[in-house]
C-alpha atoms as a PDB file:
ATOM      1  CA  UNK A   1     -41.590   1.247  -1.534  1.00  0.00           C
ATOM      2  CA  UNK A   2     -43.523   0.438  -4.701  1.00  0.00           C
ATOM      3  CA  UNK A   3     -43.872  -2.576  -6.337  1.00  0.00           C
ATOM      4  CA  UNK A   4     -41.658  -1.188  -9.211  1.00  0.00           C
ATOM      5  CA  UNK A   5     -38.658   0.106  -6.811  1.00  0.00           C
ATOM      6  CA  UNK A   6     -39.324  -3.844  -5.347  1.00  0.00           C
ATOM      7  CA  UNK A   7     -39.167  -5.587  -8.356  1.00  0.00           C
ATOM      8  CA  UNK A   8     -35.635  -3.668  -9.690  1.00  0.00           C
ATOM      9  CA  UNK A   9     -34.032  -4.154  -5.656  1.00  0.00           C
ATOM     10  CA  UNK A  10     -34.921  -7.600  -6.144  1.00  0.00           C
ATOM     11  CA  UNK A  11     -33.895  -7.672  -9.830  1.00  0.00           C
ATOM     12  CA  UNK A  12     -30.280  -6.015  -8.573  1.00  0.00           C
ATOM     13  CA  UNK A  13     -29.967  -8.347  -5.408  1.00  0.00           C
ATOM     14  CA  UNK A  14     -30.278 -11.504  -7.833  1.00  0.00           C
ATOM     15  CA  UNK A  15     -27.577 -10.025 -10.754  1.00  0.00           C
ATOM     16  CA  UNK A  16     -25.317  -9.475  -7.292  1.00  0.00           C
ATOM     17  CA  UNK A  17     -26.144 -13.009  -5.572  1.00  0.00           C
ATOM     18  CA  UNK A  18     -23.587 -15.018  -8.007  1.00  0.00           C
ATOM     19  CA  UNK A  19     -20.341 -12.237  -7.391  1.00  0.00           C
ATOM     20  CA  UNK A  20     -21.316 -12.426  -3.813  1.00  0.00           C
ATOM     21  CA  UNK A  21     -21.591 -15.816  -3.309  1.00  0.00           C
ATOM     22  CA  UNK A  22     -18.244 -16.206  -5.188  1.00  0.00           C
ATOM     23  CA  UNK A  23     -16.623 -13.633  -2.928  1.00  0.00           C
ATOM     24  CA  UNK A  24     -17.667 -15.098   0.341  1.00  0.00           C
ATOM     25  CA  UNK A  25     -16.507 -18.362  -0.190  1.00  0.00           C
ATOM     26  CA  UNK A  26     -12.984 -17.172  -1.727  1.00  0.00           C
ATOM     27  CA  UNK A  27     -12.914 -14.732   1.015  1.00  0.00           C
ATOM     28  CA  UNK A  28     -15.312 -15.355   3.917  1.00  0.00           C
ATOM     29  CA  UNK A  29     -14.212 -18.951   4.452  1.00  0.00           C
ATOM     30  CA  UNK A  30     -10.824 -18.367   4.708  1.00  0.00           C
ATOM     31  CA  UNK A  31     -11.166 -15.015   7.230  1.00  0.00           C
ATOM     32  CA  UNK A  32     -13.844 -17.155   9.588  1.00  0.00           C
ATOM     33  CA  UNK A  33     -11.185 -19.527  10.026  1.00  0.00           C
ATOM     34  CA  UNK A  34      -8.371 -17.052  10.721  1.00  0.00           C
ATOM     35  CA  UNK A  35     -10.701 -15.505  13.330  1.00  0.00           C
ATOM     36  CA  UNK A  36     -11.677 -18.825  15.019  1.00  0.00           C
ATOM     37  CA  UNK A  37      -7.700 -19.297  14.895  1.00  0.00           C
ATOM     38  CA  UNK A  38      -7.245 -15.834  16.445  1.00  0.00           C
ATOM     39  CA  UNK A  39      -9.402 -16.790  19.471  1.00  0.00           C
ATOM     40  CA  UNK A  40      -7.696 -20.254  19.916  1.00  0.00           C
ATOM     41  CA  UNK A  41      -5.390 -22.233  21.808  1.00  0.00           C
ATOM     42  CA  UNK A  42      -3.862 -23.183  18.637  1.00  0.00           C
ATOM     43  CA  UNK A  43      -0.023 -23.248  18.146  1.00  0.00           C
ATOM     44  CA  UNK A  44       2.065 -25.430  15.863  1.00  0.00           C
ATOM     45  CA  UNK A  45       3.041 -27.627  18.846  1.00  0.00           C
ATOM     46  CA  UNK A  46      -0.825 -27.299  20.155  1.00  0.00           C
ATOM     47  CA  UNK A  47      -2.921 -27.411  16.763  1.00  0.00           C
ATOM     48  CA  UNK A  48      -5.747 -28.381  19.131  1.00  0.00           C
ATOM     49  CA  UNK A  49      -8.591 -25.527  19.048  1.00  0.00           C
ATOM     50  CA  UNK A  50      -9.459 -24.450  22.400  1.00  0.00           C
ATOM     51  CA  UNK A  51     -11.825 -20.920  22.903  1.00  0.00           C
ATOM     52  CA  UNK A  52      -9.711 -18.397  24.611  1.00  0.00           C
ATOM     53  CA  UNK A  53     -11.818 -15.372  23.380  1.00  0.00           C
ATOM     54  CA  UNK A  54      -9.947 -12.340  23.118  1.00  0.00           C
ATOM     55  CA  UNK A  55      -6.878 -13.187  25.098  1.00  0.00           C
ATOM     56  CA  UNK A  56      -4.362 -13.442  22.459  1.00  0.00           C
ATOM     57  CA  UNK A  57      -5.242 -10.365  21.177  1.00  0.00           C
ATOM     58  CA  UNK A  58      -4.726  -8.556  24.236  1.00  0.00           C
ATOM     59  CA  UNK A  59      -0.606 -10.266  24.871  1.00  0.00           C
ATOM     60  CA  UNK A  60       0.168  -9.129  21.409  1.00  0.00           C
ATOM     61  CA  UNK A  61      -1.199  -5.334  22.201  1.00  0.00           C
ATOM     62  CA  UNK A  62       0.560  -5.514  26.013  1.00  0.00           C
ATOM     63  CA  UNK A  63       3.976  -5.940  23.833  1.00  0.00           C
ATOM     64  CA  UNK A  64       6.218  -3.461  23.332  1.00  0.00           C
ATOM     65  CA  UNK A  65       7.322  -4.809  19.975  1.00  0.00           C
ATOM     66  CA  UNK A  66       3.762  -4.663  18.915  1.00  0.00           C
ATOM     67  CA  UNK A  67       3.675  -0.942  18.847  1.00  0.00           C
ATOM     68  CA  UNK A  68       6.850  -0.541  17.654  1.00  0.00           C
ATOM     69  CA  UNK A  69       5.699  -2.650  14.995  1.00  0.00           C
ATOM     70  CA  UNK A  70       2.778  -0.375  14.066  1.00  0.00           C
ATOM     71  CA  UNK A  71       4.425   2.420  14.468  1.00  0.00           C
ATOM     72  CA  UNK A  72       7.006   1.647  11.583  1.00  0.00           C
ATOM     73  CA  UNK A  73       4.342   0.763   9.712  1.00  0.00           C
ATOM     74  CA  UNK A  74       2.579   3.755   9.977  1.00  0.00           C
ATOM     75  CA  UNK A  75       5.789   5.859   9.213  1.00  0.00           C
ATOM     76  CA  UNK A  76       6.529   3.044   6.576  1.00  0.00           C
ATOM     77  CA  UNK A  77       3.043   3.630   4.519  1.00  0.00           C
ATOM     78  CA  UNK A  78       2.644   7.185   4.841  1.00  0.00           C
ATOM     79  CA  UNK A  79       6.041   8.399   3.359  1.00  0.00           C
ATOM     80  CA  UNK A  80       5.793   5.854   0.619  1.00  0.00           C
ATOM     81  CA  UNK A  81       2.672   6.825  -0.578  1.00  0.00           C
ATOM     82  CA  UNK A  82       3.103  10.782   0.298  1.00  0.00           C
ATOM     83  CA  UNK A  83       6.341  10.087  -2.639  1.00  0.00           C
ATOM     84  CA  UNK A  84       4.273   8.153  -4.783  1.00  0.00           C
ATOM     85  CA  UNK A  85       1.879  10.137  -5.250  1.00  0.00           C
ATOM     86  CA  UNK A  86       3.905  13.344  -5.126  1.00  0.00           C
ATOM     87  CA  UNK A  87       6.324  11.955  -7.721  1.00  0.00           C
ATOM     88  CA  UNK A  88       3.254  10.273  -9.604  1.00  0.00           C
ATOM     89  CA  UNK A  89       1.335  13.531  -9.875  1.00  0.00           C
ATOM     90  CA  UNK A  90       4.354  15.184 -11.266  1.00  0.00           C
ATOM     91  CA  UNK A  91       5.160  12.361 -13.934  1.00  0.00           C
ATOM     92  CA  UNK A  92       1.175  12.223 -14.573  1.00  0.00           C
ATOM     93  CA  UNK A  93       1.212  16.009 -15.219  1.00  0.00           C
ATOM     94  CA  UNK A  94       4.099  15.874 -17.378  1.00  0.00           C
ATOM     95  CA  UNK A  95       2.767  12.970 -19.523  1.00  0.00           C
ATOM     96  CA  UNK A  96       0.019  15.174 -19.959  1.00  0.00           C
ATOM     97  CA  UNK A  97       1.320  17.448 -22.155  1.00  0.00           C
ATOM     98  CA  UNK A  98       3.531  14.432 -24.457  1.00  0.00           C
ATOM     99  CA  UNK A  99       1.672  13.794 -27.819  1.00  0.00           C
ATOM    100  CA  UNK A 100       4.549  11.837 -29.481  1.00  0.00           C
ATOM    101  CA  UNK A 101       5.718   7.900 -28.342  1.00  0.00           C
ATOM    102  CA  UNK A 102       3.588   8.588 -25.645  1.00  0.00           C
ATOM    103  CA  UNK A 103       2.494   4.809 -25.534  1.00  0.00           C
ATOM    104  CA  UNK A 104       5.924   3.905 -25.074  1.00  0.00           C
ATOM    105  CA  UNK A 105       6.995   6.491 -21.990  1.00  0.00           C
ATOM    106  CA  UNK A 106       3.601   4.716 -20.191  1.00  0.00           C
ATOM    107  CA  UNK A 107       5.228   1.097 -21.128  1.00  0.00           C
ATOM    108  CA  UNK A 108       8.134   1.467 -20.066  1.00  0.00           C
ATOM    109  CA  UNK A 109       6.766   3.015 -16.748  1.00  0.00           C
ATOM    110  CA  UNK A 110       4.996  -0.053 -16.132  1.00  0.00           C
ATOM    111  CA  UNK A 111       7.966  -2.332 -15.766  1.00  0.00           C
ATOM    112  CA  UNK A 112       8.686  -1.681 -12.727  1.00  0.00           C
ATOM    113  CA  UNK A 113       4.726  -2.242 -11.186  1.00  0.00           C
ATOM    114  CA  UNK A 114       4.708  -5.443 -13.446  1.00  0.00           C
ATOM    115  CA  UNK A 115       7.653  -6.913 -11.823  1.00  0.00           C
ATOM    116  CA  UNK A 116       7.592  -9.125  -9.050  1.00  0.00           C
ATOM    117  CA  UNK A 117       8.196  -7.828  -5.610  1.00  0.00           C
ATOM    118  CA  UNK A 118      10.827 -10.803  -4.933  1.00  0.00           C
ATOM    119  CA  UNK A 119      12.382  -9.632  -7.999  1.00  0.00           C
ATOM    120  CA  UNK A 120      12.680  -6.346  -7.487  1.00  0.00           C
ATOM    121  CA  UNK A 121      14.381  -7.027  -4.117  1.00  0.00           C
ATOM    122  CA  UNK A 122      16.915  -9.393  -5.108  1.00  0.00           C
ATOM    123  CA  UNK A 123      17.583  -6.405  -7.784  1.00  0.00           C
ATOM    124  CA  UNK A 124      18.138  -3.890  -5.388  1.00  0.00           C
ATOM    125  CA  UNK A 125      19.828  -6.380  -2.900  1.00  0.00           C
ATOM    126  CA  UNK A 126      22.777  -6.712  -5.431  1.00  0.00           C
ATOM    127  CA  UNK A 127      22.715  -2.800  -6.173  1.00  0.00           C
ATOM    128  CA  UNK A 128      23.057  -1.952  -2.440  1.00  0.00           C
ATOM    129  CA  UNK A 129      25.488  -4.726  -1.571  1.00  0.00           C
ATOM    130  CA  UNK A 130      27.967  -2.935   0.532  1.00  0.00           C
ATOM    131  CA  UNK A 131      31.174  -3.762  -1.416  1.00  0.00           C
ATOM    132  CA  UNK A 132      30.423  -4.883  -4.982  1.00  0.00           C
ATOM    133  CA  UNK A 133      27.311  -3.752  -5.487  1.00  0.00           C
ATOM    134  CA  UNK A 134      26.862  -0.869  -8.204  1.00  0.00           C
ATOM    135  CA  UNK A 135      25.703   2.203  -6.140  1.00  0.00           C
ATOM    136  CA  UNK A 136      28.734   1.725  -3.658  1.00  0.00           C
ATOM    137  CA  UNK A 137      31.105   1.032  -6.240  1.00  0.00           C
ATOM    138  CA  UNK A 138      29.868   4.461  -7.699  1.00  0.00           C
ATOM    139  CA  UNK A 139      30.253   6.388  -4.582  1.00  0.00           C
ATOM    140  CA  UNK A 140      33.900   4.811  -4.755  1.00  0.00           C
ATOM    141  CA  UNK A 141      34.925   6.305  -8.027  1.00  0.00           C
ATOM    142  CA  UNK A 142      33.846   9.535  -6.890  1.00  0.00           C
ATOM    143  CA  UNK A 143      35.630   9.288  -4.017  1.00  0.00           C
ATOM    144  CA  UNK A 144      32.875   9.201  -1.607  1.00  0.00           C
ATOM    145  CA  UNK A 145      32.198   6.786   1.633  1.00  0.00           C
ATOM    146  CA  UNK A 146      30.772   3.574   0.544  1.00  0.00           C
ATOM    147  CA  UNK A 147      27.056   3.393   2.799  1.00  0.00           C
ATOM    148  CA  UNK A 148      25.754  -0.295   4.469  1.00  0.00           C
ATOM    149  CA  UNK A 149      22.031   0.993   2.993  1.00  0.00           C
ATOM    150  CA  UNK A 150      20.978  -1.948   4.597  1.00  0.00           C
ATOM    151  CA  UNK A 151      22.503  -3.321   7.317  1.00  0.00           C
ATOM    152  CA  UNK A 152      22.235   1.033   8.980  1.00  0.00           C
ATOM    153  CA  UNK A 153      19.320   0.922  11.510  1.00  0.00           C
ATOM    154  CA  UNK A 154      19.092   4.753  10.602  1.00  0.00           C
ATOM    155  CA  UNK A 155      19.129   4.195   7.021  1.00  0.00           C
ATOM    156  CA  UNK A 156      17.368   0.362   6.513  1.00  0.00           C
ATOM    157  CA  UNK A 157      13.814   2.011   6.548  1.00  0.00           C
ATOM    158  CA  UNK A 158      14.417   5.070   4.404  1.00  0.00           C
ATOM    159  CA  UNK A 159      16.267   2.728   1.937  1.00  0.00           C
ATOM    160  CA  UNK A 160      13.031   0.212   1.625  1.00  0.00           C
ATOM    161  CA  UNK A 161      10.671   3.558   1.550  1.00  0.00           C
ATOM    162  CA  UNK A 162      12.625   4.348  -1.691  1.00  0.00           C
ATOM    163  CA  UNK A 163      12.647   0.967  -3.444  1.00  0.00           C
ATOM    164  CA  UNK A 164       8.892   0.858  -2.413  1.00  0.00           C
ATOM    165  CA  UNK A 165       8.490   4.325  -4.103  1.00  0.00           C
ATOM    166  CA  UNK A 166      10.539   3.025  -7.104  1.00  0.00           C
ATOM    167  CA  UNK A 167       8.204   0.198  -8.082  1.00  0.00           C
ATOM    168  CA  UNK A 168       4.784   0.989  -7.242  1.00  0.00           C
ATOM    169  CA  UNK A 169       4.866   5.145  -8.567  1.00  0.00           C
ATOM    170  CA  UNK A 170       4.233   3.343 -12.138  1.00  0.00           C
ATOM    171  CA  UNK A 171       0.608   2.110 -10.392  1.00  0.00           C
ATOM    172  CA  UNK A 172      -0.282   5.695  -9.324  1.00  0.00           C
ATOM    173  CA  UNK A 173       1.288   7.340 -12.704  1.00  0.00           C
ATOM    174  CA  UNK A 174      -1.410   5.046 -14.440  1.00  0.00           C
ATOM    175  CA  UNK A 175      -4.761   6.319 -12.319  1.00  0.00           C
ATOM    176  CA  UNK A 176      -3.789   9.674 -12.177  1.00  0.00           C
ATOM    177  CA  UNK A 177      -3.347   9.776 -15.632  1.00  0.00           C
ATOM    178  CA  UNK A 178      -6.551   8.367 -16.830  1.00  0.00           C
ATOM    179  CA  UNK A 179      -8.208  10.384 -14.180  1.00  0.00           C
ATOM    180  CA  UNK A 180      -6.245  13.848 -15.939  1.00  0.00           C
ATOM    181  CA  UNK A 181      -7.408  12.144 -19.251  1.00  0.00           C
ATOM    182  CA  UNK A 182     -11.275  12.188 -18.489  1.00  0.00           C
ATOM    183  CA  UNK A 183     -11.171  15.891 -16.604  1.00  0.00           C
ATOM    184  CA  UNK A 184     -13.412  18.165 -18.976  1.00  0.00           C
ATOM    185  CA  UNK A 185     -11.787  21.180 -20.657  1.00  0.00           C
ATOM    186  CA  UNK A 186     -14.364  23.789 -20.209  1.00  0.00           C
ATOM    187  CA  UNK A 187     -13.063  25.075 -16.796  1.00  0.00           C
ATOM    188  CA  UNK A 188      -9.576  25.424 -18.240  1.00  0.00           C
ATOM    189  CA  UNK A 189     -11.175  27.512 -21.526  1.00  0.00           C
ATOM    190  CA  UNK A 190     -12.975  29.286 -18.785  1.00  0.00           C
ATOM    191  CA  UNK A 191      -9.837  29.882 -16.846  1.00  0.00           C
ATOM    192  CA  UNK A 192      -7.808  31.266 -19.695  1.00  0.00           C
ATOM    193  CA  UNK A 193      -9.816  33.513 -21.011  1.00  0.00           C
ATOM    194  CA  UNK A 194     -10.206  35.154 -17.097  1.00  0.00           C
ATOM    195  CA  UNK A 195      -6.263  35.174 -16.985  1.00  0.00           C
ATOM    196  CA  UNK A 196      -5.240  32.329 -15.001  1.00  0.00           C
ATOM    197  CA  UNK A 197      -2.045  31.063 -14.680  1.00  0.00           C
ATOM    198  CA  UNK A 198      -1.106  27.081 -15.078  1.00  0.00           C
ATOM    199  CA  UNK A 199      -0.320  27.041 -11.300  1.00  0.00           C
ATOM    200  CA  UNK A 200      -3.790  28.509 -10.766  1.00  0.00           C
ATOM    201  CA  UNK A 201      -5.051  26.281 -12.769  1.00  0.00           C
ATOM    202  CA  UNK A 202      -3.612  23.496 -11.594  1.00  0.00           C
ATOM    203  CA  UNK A 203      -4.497  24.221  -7.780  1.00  0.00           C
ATOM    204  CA  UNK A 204      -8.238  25.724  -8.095  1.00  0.00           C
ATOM    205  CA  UNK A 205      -8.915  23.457 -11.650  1.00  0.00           C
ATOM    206  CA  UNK A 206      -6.473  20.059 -11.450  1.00  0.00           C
ATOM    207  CA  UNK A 207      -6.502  19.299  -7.572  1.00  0.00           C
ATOM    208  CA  UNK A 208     -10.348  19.824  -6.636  1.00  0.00           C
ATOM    209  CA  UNK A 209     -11.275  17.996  -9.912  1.00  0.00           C
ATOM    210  CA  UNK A 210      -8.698  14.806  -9.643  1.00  0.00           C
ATOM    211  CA  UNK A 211      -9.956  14.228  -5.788  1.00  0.00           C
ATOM    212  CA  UNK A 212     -11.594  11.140  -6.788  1.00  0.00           C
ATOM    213  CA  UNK A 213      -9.243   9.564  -8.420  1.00  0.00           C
ATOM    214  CA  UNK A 214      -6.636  10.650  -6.082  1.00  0.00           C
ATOM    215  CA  UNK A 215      -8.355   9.416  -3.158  1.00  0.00           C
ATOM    216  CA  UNK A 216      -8.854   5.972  -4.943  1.00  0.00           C
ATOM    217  CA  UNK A 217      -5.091   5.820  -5.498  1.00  0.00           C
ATOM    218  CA  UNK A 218      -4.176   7.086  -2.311  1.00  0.00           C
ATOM    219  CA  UNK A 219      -6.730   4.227  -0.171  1.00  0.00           C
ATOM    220  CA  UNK A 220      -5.282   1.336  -2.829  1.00  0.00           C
ATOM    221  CA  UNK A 221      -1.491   2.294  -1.913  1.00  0.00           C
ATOM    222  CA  UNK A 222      -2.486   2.541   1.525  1.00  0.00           C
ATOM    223  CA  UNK A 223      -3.389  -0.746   1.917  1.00  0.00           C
ATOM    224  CA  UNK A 224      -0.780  -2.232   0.042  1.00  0.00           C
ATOM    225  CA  UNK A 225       2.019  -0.869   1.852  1.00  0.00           C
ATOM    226  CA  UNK A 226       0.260  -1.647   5.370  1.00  0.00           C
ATOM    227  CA  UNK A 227       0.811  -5.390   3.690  1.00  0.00           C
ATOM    228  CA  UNK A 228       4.487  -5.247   2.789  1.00  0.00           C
ATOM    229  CA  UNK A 229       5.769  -8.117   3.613  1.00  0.00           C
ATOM    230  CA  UNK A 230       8.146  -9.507   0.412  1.00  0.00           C
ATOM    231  CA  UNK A 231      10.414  -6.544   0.550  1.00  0.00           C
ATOM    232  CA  UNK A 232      11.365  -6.725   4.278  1.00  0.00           C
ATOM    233  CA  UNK A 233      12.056 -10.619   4.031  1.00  0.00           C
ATOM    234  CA  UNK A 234      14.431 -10.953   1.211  1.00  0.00           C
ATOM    235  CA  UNK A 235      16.142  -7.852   2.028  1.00  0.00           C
ATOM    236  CA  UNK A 236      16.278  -6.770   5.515  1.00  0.00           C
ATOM    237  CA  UNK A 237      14.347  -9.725   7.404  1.00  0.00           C
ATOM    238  CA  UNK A 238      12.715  -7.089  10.017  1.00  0.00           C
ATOM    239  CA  UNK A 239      16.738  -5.797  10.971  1.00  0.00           C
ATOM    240  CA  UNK A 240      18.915  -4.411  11.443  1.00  0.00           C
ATOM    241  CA  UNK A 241      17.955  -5.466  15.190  1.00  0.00           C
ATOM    242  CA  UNK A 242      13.910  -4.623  14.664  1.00  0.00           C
ATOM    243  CA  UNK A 243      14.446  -1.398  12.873  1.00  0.00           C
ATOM    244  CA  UNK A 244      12.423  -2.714   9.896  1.00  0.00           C
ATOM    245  CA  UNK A 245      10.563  -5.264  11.527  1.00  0.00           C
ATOM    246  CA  UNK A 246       7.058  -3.957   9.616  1.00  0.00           C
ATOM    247  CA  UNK A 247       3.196  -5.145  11.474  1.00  0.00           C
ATOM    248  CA  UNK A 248       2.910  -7.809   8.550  1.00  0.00           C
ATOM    249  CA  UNK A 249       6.420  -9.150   9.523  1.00  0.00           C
ATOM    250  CA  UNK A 250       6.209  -9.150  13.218  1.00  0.00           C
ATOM    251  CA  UNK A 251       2.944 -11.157  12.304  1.00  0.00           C
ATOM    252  CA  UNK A 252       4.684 -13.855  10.030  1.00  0.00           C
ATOM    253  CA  UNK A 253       7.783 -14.185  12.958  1.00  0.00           C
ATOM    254  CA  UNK A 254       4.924 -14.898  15.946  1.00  0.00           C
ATOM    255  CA  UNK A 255       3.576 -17.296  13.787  1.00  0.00           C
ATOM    256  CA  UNK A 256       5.977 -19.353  12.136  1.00  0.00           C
ATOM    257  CA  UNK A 257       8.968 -18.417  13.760  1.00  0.00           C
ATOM    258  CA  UNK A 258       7.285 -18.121  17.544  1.00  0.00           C
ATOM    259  CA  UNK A 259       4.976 -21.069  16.506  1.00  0.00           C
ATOM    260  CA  UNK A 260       2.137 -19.041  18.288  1.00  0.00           C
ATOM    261  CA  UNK A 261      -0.066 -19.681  15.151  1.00  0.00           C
ATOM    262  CA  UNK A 262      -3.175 -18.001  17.392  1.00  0.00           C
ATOM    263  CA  UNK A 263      -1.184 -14.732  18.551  1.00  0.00           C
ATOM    264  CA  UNK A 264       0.248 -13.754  14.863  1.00  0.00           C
ATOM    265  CA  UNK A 265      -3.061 -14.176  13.293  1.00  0.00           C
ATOM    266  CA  UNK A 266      -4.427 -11.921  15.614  1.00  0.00           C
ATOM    267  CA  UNK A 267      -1.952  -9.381  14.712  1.00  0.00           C
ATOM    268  CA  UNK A 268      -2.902  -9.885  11.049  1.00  0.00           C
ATOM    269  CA  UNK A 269      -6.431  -9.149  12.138  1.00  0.00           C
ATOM    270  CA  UNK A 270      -5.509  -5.773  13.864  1.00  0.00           C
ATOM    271  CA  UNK A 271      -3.571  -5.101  10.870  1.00  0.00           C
ATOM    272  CA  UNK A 272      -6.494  -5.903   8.479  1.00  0.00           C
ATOM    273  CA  UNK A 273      -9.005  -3.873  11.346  1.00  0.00           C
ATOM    274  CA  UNK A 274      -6.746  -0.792  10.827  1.00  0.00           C
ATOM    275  CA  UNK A 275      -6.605  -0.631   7.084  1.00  0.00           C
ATOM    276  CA  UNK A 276     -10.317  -1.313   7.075  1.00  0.00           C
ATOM    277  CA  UNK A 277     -10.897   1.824   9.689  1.00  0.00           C
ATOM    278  CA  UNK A 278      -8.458   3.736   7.764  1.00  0.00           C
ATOM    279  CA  UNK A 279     -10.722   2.813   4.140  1.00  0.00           C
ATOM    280  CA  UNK A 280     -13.726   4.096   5.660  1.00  0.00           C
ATOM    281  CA  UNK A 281     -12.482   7.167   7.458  1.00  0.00           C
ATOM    282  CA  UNK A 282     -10.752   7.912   4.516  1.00  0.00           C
ATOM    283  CA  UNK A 283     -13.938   7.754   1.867  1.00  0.00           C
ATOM    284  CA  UNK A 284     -16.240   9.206   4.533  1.00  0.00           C
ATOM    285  CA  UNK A 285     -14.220  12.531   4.083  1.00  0.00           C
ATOM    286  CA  UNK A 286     -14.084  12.151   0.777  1.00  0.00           C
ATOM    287  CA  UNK A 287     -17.874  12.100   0.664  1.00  0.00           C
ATOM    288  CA  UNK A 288     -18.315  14.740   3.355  1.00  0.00           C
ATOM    289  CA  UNK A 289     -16.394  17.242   0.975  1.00  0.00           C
ATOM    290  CA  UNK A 290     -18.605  16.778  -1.910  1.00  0.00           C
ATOM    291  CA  UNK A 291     -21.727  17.926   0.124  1.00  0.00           C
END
């Protein structure tokens, strides 16, 4: 290396050292102790810290309710964000081509995202109620069965999937947009004058071009929804029976329900381990397509 690559490495490592400092005592502090926690005795009736290495790890992963647990989760995350970004991409596109009030389609899109997740549940809790709330009284006057969206084992999940959807589309509307807004126009000039068509365009232009971005929104919704935790308490708390009983959930109920303080911060770390495999797998393809 030469004393000029030395000097700007050095240069780089001392503009980074303040951020990184910052970082690792906002968030390296706090994630030590959760992982000394993790591999504890600790409960709330034992706060006493006592080395049991990876042992409460392994009686959360022999349960049962674990992996049922990650497996809603895993359903849980990937239809929300296959409908947010499906949806998004379509609102995106169609944004696209709006010259007039624009501004005021993309603030009133944002409502929902800038709302607070309590919020929006207690909304939706009153909408669904089973007897007075809006949508049943609806279905009423049309004279169609009123539906417990809620308190249905079969129909609890799909019901939070869609208020999920509802709020945080506006977040993925926003990305994809800017990301259509900086796409260069020469390919589509190119494209027209061969005799593509807009679907053409859109699948062999649009797609390949918005990757990026798309993966960026994709990663960021990923890990959000493998965090839900605000909608399931206020509406369903993890029921009916365990039918919505989400990884972050089951986590909060070992902890502070169970009083095993040790045994549902471990499950927040295999949460946390799994979105951070899932971030690199994810970016690793990304960057194995481009080459």
């Amino acid at each position: 290396m030469s004393a000029i690559a030395r000097q700007r490495l050095r240069a780089g490592w001392g503009f980074a050292a303040p951020g990184l400092t910052m970082l690792a005592l906002v968030m390296g502090i706090p994630l030590a102790y959760a992982l000394v926690i993790s591999m504890s005795s600790m409960t709330m009736l034992k706060p006493a810290l006592g080395f049991t290495g990876l042992t409460n790890f392994a009686t959360i992963m022999s349960e049962p309710l674990f992996w049922h647990s990650l497996w809603l989760t895993l359903r849980y995350s990937i239809a929300a964000v296959a409908g947010e970004f499906i949806i998004g991409l379509g609102i995106a596109l169609m944004l696209r081509q709006i010259i007039v009030l624009r501004g005021l389609y993309f603030a009133i899109l944002t409502l929902p995202m800038a709302m607070s997740p309590v919020a929006v549940a207690l909304i939706w809790r009153m909408l669904l109620q089973p007897n007075l709330g809006i949508i049943n009284q609806s279905l009423a006057a049309m004279g169609l069965p009123m539906v417990d969206w809620l308190g249905n084992s079969d129909l609890a999940l799909p019901t939070l999937i869609a208020i999920d959807i509802w709020q945080q589309t506006s977040f993925v509307v926003l990305l994809l947009s800017a990301g259509l807004a900086s796409l260069p126009k020469e390919p589509y000039e190119a494209a027209e004058v061969d005799g593509a068509r807009p679907i053409q365009q859109f699948w062999y232009i649009t797609l390949p071009l918005l990757r990026p971005v798309s993966a960026i929104a994709i990663v960021i919704q990923l890990i959000n929804e493998f965090r839900t935790y605000d909608l399931i308490y206020v509406l369903t708390k993890g029921g009916p029976g365990v039918s919505t009983e989400l990884l972050s959930f089951f986590a909060y109920k070992r902890a502070f329900q169970g009083l095993q303080v040790n045994e549902g911060t471990a499950a927040a770390f295999i949460l946390l381990l799994i979105v951070l495999m899932i971030t690199v797998v994810f970016f690793w393809l990304l960057e194995r397509q481009k080459t």
